[in-house]
PDB file of N, CA and C in Angstrom:
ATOM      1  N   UNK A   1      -7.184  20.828 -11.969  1.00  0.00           N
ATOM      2  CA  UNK A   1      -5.886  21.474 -11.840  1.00  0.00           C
ATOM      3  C   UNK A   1      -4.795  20.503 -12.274  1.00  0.00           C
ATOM      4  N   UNK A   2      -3.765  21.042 -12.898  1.00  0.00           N
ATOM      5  CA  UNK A   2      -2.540  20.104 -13.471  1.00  0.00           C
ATOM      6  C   UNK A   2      -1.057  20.174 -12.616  1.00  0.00           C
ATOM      7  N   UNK A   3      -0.954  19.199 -12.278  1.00  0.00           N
ATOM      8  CA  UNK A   3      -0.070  18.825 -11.534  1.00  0.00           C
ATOM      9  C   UNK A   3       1.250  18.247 -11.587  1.00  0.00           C
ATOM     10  N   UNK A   4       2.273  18.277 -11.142  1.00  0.00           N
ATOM     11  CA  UNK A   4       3.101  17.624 -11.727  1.00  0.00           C
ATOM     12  C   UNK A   4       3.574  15.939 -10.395  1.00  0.00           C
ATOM     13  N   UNK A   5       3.907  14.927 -11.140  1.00  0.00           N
ATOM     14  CA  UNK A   5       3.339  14.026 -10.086  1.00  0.00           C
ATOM     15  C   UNK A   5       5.828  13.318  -9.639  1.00  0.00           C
ATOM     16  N   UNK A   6       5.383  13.277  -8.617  1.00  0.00           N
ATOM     17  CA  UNK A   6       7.061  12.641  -8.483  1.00  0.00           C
ATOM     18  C   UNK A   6       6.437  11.826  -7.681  1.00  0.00           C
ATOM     19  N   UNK A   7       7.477  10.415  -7.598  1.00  0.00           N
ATOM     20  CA  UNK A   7       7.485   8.945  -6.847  1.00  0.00           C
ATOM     21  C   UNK A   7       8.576   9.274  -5.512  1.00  0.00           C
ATOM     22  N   UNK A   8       8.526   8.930  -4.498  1.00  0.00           N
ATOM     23  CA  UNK A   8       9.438   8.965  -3.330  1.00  0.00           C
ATOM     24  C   UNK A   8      10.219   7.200  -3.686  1.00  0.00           C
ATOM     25  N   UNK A   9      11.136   7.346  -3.404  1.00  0.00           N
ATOM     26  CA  UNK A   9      12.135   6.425  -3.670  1.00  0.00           C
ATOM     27  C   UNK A   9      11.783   4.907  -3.471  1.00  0.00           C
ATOM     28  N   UNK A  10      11.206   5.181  -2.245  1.00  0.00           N
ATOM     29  CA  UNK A  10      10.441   3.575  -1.552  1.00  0.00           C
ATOM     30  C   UNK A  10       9.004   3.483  -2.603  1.00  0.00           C
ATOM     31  N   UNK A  11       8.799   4.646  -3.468  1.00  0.00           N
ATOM     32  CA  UNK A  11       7.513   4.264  -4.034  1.00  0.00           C
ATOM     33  C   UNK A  11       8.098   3.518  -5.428  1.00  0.00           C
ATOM     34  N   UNK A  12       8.966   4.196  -5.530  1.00  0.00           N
ATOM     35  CA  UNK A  12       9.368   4.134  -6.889  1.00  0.00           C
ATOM     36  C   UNK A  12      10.152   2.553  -7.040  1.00  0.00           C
ATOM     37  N   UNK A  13      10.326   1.907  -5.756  1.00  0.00           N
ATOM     38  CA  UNK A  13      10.550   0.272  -5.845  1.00  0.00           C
ATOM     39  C   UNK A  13       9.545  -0.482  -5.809  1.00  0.00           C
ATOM     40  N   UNK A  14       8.638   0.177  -5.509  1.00  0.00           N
ATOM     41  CA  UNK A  14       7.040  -0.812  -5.443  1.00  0.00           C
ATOM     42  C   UNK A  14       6.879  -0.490  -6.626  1.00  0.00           C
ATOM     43  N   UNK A  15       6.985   0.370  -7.967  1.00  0.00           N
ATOM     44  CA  UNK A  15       6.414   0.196  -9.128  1.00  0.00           C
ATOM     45  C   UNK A  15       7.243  -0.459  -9.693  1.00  0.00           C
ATOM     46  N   UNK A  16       8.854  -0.583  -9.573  1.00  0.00           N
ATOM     47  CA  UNK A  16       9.629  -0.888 -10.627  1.00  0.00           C
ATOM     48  C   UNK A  16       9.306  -2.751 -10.392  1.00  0.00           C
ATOM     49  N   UNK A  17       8.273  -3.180  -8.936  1.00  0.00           N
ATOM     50  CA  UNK A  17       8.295  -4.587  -9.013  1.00  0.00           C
ATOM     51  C   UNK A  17       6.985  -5.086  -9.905  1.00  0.00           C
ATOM     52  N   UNK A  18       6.121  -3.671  -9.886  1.00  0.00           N
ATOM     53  CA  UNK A  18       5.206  -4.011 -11.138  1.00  0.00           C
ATOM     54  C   UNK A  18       5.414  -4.692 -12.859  1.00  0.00           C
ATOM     55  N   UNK A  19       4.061  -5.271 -13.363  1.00  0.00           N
ATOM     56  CA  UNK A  19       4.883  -5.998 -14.225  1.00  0.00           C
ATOM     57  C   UNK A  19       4.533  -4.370 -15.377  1.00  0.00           C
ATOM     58  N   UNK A  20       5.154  -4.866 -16.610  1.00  0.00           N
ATOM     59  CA  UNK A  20       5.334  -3.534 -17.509  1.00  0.00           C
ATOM     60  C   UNK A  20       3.323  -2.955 -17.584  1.00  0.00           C
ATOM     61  N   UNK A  21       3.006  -3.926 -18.142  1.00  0.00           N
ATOM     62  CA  UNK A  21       1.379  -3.366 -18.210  1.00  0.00           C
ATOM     63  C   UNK A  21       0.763  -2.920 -16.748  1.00  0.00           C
ATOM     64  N   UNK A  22       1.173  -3.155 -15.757  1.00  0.00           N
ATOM     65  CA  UNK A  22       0.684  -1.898 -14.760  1.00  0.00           C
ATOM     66  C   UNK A  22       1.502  -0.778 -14.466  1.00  0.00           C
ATOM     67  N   UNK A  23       2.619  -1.084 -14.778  1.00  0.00           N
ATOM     68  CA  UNK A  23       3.704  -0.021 -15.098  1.00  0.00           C
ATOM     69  C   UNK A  23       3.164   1.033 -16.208  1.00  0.00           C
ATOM     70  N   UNK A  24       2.626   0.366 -17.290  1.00  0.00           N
ATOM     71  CA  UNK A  24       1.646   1.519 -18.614  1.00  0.00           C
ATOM     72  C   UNK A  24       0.839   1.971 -17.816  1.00  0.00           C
ATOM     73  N   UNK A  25      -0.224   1.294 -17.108  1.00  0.00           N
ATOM     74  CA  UNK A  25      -1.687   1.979 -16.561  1.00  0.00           C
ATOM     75  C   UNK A  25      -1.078   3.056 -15.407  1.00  0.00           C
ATOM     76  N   UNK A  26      -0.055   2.798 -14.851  1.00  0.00           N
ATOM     77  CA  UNK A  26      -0.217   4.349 -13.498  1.00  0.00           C
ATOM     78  C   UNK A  26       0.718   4.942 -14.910  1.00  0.00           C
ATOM     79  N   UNK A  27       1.640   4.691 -15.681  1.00  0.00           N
ATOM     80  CA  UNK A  27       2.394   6.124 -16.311  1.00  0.00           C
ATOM     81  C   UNK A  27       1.098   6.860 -16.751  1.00  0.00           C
ATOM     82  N   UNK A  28      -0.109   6.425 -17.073  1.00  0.00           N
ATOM     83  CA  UNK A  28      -1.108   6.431 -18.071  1.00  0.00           C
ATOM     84  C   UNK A  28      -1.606   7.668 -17.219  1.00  0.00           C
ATOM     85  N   UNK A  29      -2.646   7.264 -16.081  1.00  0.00           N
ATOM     86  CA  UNK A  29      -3.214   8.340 -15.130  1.00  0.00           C
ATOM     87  C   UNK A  29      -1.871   9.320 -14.873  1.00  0.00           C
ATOM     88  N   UNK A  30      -0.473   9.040 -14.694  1.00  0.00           N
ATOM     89  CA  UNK A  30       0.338   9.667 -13.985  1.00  0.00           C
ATOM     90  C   UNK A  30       0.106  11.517 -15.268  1.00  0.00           C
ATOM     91  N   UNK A  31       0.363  10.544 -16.426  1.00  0.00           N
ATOM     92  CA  UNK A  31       1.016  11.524 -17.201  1.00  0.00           C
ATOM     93  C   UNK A  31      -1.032  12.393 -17.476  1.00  0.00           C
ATOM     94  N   UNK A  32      -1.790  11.388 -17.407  1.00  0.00           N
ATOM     95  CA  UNK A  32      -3.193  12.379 -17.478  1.00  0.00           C
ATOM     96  C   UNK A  32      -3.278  13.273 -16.679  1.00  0.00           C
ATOM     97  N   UNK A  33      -2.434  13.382 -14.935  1.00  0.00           N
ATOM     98  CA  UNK A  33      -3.105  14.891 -14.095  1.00  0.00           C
ATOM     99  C   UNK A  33      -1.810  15.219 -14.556  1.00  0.00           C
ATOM    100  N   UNK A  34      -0.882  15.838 -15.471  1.00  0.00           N
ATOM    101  CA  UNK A  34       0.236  16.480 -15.517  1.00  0.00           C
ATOM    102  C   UNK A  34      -0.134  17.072 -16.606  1.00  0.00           C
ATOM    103  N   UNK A  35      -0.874  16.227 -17.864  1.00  0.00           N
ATOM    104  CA  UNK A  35      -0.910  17.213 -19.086  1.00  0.00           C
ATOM    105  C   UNK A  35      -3.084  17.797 -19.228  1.00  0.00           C
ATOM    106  N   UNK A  36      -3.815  16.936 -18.709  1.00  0.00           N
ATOM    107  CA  UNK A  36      -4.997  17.273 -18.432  1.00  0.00           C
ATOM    108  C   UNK A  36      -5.505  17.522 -17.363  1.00  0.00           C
ATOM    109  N   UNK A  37      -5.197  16.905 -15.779  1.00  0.00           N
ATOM    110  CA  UNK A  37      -5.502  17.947 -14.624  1.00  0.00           C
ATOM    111  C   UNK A  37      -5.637  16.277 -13.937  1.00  0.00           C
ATOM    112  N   UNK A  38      -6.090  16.419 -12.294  1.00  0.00           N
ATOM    113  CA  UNK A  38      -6.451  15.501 -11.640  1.00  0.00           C
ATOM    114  C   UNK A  38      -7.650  15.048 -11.485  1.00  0.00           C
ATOM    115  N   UNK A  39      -8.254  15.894 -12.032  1.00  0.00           N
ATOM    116  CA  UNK A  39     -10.489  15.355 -12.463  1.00  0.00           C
ATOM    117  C   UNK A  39     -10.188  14.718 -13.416  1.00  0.00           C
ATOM    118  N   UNK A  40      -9.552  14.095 -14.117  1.00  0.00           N
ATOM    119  CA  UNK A  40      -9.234  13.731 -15.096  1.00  0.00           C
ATOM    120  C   UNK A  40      -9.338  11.834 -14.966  1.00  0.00           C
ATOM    121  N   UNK A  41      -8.952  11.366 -13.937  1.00  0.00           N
ATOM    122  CA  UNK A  41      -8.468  10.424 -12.586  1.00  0.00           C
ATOM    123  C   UNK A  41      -9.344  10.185 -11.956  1.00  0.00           C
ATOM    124  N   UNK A  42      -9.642   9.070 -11.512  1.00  0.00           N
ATOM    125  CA  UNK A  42     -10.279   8.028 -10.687  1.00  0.00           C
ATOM    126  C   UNK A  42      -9.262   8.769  -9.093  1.00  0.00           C
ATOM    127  N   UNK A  43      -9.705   9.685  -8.048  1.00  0.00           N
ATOM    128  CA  UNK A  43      -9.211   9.702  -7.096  1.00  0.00           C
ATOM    129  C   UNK A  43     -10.245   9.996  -5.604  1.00  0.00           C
ATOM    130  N   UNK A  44      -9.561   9.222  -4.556  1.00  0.00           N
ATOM    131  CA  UNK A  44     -10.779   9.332  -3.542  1.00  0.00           C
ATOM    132  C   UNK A  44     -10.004  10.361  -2.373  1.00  0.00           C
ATOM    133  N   UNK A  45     -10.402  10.419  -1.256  1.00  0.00           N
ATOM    134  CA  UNK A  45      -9.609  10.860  -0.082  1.00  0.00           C
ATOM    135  C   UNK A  45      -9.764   9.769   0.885  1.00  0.00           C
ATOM    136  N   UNK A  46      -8.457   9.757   1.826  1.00  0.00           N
ATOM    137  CA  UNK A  46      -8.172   8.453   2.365  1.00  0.00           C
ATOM    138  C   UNK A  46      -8.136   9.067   4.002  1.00  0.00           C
ATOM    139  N   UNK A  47      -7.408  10.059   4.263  1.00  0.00           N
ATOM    140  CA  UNK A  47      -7.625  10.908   5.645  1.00  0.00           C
ATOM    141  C   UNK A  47      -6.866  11.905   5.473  1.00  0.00           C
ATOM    142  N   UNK A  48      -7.105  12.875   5.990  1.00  0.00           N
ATOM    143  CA  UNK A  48      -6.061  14.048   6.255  1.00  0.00           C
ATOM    144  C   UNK A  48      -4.748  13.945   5.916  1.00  0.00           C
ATOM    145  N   UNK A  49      -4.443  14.557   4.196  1.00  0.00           N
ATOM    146  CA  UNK A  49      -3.057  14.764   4.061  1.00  0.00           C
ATOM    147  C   UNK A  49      -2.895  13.257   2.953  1.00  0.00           C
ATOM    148  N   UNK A  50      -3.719  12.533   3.033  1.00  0.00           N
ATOM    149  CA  UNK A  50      -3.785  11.340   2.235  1.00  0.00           C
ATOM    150  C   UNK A  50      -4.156  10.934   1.537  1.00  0.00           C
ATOM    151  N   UNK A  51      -4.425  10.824  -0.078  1.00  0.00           N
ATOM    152  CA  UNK A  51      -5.432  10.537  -1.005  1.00  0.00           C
ATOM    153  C   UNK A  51      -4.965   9.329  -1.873  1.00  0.00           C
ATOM    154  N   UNK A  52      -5.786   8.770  -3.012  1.00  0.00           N
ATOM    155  CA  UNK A  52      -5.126   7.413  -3.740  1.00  0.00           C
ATOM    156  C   UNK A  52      -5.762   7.651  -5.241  1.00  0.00           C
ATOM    157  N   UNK A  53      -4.805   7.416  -6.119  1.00  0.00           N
ATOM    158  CA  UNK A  53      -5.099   7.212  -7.345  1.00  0.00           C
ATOM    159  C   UNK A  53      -5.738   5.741  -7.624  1.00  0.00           C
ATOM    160  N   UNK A  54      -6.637   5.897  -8.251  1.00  0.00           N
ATOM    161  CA  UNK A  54      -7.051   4.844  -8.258  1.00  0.00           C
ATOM    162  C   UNK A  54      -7.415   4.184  -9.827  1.00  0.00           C
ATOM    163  N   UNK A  55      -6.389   3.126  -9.836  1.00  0.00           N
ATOM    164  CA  UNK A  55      -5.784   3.125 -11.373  1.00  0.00           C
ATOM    165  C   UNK A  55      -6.502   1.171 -11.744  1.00  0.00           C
ATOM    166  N   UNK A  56      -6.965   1.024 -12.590  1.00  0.00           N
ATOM    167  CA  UNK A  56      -7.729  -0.455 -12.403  1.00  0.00           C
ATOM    168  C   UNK A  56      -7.871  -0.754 -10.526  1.00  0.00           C
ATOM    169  N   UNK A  57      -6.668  -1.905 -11.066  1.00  0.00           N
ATOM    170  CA  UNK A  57      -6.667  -2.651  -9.674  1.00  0.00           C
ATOM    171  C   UNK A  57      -5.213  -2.000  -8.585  1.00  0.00           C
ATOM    172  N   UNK A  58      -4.506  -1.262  -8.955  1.00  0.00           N
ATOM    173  CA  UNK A  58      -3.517  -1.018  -8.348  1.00  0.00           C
ATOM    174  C   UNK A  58      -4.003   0.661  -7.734  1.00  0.00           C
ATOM    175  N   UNK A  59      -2.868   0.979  -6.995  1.00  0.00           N
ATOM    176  CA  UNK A  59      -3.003   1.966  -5.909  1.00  0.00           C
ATOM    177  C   UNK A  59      -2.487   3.012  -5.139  1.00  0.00           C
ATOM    178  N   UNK A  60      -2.514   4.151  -5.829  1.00  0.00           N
ATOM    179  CA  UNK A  60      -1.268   5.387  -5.628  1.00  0.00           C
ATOM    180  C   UNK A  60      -1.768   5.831  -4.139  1.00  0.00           C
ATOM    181  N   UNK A  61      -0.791   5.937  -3.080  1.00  0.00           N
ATOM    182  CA  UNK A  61      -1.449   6.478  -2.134  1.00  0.00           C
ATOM    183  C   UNK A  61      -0.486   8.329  -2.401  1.00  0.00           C
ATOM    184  N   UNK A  62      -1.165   9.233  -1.844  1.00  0.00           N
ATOM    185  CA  UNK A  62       0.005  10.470  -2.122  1.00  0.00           C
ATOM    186  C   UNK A  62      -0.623  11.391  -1.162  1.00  0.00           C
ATOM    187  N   UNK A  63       0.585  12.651  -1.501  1.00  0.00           N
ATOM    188  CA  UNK A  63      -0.508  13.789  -0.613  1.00  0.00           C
ATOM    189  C   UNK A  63       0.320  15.011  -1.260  1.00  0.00           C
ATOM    190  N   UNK A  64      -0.084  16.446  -1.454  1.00  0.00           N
ATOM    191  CA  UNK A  64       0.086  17.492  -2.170  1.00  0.00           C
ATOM    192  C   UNK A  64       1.725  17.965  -1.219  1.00  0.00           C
ATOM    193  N   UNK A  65       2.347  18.483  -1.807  1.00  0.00           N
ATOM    194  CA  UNK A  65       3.408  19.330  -1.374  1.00  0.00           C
ATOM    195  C   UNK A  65       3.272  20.423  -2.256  1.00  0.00           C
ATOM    196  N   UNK A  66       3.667  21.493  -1.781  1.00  0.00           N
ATOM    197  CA  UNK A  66       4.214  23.302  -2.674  1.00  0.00           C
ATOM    198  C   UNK A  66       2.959  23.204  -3.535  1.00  0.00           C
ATOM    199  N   UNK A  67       1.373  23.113  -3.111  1.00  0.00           N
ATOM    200  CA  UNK A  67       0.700  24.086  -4.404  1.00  0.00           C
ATOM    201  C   UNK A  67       0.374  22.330  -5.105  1.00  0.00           C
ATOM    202  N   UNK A  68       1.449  22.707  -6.994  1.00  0.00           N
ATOM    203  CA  UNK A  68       1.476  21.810  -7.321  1.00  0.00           C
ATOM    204  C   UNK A  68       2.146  20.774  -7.709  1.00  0.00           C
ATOM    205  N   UNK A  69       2.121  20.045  -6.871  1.00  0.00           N
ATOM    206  CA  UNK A  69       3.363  18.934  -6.361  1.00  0.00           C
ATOM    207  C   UNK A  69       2.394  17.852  -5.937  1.00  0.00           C
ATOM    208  N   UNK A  70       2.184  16.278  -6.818  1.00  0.00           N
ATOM    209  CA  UNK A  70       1.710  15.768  -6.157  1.00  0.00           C
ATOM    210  C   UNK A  70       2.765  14.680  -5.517  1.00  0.00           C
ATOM    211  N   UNK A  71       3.324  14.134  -4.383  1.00  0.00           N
ATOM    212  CA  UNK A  71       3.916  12.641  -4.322  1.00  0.00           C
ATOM    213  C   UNK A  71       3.661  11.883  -3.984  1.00  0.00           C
ATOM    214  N   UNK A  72       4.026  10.758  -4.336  1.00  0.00           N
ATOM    215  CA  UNK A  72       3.328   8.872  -4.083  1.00  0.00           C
ATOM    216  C   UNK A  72       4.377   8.694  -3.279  1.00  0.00           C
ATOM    217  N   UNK A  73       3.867   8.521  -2.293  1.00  0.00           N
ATOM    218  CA  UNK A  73       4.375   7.758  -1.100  1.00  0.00           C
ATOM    219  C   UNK A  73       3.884   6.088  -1.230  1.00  0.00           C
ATOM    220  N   UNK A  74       2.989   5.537  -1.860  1.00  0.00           N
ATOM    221  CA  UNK A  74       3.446   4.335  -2.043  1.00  0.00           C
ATOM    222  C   UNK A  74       2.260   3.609  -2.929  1.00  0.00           C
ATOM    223  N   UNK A  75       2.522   2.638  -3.625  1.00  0.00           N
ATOM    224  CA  UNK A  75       2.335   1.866  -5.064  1.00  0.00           C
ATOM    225  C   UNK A  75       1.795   0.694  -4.432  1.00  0.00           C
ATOM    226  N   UNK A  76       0.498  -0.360  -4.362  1.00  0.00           N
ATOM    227  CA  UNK A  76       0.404  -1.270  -3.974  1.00  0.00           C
ATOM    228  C   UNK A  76      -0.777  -1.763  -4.951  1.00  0.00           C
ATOM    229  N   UNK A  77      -1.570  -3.635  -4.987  1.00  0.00           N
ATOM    230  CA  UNK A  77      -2.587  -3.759  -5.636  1.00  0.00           C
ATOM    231  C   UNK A  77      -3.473  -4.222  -4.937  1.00  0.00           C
ATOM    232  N   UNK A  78      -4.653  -3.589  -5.416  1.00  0.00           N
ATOM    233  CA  UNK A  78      -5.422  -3.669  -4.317  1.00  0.00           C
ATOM    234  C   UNK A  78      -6.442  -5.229  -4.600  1.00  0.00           C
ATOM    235  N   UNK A  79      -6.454  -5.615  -3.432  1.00  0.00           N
ATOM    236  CA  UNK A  79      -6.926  -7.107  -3.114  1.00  0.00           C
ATOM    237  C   UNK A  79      -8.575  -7.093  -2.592  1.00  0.00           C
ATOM    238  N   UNK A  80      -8.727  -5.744  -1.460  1.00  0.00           N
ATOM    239  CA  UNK A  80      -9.673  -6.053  -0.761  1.00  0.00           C
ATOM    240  C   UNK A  80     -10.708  -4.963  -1.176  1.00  0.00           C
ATOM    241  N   UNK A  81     -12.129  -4.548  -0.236  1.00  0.00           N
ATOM    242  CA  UNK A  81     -12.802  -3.537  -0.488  1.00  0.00           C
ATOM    243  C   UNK A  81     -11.870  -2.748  -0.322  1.00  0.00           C
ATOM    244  N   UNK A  82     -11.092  -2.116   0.778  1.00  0.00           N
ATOM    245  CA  UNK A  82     -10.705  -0.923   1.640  1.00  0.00           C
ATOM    246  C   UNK A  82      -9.286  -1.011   1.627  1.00  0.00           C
ATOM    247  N   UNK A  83      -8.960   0.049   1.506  1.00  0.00           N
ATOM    248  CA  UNK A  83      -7.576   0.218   1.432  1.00  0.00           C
ATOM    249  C   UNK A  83      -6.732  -0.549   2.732  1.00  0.00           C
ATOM    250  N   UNK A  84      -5.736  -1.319   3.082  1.00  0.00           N
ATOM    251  CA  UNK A  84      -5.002  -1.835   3.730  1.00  0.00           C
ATOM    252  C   UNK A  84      -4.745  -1.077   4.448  1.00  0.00           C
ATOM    253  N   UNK A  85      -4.951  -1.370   5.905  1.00  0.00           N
ATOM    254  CA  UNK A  85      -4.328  -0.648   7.134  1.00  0.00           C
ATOM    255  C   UNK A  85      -2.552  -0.610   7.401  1.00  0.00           C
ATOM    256  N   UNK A  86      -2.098  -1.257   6.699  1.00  0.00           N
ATOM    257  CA  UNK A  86      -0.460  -1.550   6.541  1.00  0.00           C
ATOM    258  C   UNK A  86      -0.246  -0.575   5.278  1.00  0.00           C
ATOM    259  N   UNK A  87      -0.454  -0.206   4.513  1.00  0.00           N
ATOM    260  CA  UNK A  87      -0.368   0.676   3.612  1.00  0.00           C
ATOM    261  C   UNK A  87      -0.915   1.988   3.915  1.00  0.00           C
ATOM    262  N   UNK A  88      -1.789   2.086   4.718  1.00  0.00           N
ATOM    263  CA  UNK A  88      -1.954   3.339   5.098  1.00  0.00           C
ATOM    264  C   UNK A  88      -1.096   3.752   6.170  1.00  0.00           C
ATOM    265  N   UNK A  89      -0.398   2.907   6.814  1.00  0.00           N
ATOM    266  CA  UNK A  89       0.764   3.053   7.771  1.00  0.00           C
ATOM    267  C   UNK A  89       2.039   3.225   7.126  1.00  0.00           C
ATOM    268  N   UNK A  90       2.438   2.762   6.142  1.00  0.00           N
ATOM    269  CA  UNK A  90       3.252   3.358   5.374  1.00  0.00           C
ATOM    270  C   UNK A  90       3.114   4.455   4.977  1.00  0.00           C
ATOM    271  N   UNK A  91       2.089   4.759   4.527  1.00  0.00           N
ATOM    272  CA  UNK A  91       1.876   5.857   3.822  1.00  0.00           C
ATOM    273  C   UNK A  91       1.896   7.124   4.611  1.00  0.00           C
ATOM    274  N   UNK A  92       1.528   7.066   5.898  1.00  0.00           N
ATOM    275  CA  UNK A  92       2.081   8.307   6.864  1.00  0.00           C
ATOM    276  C   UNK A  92       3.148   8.033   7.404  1.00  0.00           C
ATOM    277  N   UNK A  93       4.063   7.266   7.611  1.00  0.00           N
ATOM    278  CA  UNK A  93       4.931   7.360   7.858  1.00  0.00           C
ATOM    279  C   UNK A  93       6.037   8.306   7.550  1.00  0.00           C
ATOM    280  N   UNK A  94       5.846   7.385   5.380  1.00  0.00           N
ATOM    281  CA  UNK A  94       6.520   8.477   4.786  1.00  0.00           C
ATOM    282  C   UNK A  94       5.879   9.457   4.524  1.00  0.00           C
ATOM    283  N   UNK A  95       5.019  10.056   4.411  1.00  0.00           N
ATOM    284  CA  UNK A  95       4.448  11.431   4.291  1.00  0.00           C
ATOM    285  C   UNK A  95       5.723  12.700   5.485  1.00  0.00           C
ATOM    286  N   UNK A  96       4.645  11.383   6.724  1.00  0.00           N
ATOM    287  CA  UNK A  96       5.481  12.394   7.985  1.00  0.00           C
ATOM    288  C   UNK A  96       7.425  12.593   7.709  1.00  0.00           C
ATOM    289  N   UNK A  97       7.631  11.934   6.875  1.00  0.00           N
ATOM    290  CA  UNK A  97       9.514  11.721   6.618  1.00  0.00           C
ATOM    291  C   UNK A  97       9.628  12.862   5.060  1.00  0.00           C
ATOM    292  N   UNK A  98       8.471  13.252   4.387  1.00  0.00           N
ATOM    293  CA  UNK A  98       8.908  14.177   3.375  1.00  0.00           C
ATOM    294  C   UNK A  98       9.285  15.541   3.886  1.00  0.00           C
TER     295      UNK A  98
END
């Protein structure tokens, strides 16, 4: 399914601290589920309401609004096996604030 993808404001400062070439790789997946679909994408499920793009080494966390609406609630790189328990706390936070 094709989606159209928006950044929440606090996400959209965690990418702009990215350097330009990971800045290419998420526009890259971003603009693949908008013009070819989200199977398209490396994506897992993280918990209820929570999922992550999963782009090389970096890390869309998001969750669906209206149908098709996807938003990133937040941009991080990933270091470890498992997604960061501090990032997943962000990440509902703002969910729960959309």
């Amino acid at each position: 399914m094709i989606y159209k993808v928006k950044k929440i404001k606090q996400a959209e400062h965690e990418y702009d601290a990215l350097t330009k070439e990971q800045q290419e790789l998420l526009d890259n997946d971003y603009k693949t589920i908008e013009t070819e679909g989200l199977e398209r994408v490396s994506t897992k499920k993280i918990e209820k309401d929570m999922y992550e793009i999963r782009t090389s080494n970096l890390r869309s966390l998001y969750t669906y609004q209206d149908g098709a609406l996807i938003i990133v609630v937040t941009i991080f790189i990933k270091t470890t096996n498992k997604t960061p328990e501090w990032a997943k706390k962000a990440a509902r936070k703002r969910i729960k604030n959309l």
